[in-house]
N, C-alpha and C. Protein backbone atom coordinates (compact mmCIF):
# COMPACT_ATOMS: atom_id res chain seq x y z
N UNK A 1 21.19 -28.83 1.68
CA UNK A 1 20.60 -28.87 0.35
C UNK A 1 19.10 -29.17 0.42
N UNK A 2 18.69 -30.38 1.77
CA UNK A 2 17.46 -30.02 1.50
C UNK A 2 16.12 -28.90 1.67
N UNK A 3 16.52 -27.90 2.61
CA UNK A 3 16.28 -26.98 2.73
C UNK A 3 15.86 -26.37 1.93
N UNK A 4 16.82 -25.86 0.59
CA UNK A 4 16.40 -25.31 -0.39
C UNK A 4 15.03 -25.53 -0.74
N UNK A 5 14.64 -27.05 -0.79
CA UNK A 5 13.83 -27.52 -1.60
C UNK A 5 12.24 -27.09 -0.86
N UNK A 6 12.42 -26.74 0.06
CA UNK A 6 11.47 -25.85 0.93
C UNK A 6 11.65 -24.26 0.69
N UNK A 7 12.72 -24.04 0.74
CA UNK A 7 12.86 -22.18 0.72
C UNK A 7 12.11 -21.63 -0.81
N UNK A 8 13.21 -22.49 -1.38
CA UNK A 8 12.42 -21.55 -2.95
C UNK A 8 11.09 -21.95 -3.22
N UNK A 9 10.72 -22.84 -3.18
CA UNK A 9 8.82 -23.04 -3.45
C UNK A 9 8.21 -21.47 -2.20
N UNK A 10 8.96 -21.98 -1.19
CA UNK A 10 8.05 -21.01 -0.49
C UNK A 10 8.56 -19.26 -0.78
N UNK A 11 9.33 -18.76 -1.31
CA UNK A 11 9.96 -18.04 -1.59
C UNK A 11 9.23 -17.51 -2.70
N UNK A 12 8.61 -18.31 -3.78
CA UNK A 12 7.91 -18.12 -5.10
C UNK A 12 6.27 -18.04 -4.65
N UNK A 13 5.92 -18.84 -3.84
CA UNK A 13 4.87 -18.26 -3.30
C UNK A 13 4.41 -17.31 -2.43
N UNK A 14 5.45 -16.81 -1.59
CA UNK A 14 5.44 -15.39 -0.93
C UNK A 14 5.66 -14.30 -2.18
N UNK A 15 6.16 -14.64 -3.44
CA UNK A 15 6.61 -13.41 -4.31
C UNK A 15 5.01 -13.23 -5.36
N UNK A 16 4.52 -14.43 -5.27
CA UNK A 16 3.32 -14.62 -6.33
C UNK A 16 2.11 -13.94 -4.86
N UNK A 17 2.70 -13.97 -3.96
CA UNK A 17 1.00 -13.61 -3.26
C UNK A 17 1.31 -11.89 -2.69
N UNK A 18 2.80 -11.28 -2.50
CA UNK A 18 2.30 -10.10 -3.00
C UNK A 18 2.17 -9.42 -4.25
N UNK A 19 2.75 -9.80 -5.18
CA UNK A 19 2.10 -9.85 -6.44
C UNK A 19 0.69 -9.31 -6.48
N UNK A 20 -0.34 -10.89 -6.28
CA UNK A 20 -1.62 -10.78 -6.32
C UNK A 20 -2.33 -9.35 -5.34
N UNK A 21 -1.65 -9.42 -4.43
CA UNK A 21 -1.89 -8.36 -3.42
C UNK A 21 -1.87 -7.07 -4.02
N UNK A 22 -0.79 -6.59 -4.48
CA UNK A 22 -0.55 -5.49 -5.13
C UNK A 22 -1.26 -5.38 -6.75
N UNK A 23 -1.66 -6.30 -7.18
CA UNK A 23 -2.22 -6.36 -8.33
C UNK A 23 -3.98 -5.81 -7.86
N UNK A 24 -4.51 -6.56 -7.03
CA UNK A 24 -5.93 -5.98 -6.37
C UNK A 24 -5.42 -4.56 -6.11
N UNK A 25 -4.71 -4.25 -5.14
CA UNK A 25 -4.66 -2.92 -4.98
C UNK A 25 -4.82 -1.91 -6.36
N UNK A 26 -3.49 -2.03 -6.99
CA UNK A 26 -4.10 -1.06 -8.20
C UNK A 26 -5.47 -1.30 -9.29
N UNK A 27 -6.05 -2.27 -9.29
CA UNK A 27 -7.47 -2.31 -9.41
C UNK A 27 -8.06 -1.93 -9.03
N UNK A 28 -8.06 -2.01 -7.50
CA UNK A 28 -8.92 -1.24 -6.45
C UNK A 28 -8.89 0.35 -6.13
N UNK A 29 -8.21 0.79 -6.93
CA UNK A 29 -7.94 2.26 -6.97
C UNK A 29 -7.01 2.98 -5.90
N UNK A 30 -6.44 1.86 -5.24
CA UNK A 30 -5.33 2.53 -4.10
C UNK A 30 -4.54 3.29 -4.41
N UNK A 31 -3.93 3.74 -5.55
CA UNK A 31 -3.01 4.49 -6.24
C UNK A 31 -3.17 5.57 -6.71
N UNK A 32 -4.87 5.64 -6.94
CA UNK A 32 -5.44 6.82 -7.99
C UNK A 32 -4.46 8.41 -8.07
N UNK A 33 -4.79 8.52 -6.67
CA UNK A 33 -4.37 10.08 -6.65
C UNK A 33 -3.26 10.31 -5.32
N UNK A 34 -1.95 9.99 -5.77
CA UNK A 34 -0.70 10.16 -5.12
C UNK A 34 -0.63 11.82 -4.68
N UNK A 35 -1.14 12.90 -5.50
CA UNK A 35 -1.09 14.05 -5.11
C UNK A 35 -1.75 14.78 -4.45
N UNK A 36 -3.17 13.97 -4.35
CA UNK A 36 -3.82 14.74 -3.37
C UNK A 36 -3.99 14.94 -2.09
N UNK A 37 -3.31 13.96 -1.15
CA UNK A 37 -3.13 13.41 0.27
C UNK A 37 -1.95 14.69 0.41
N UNK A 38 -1.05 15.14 -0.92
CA UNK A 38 0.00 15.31 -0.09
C UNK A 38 -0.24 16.88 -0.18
N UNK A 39 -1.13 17.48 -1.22
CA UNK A 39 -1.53 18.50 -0.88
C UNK A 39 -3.16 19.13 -0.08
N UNK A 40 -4.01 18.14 0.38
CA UNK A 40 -4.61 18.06 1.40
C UNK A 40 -4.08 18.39 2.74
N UNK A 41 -2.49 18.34 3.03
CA UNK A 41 -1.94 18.23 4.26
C UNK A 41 -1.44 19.95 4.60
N UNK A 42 -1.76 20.58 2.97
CA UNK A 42 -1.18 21.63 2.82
C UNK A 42 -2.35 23.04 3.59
N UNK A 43 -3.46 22.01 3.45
CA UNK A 43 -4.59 22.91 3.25
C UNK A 43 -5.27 23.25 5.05
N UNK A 44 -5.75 24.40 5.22
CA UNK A 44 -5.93 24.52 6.17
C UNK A 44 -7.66 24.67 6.59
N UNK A 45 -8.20 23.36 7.33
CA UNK A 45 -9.85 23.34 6.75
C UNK A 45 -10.34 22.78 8.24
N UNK A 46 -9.61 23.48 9.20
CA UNK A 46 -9.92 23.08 10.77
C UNK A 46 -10.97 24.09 11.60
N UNK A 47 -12.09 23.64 11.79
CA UNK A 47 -13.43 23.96 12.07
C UNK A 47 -12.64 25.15 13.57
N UNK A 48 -13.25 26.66 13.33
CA UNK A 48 -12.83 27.45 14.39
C UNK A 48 -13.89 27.08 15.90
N UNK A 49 -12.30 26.57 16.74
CA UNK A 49 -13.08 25.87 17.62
C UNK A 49 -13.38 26.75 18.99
N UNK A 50 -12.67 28.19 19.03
CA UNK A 50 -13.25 29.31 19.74
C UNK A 50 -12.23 28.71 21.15
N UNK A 51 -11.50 28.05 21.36
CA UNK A 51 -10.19 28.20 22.51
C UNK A 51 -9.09 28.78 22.04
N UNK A 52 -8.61 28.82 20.82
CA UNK A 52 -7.20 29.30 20.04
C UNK A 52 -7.28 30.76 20.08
């Protein structure tokens, strides 16, 4: 039982600090554009390097 009394404090502060973490992130614009990475991957923009 006393255990607990350590787990959950620390448990609430691991949940409040990614929280904060993830809260900066979408401030910080980490999220903006989910679609463009994935069609960037689509695109073919590789400098002709004259061995191929």
């Amino acid at each position: 039982m006393g255990v607990l009394t350590w787990l959950i404090p620390l448990a609430l502060l691991m949940g409040g600090a990614w929280l904060a973490v993830f809260m900066w992130a979408l401030r910080s614009g980490q999220f903006d554009d989910p679609e463009g990475a994935a069609s960037r991957i689509l695109q073919d923009d590789r400098e002709d390097d004259g061995d191929r």
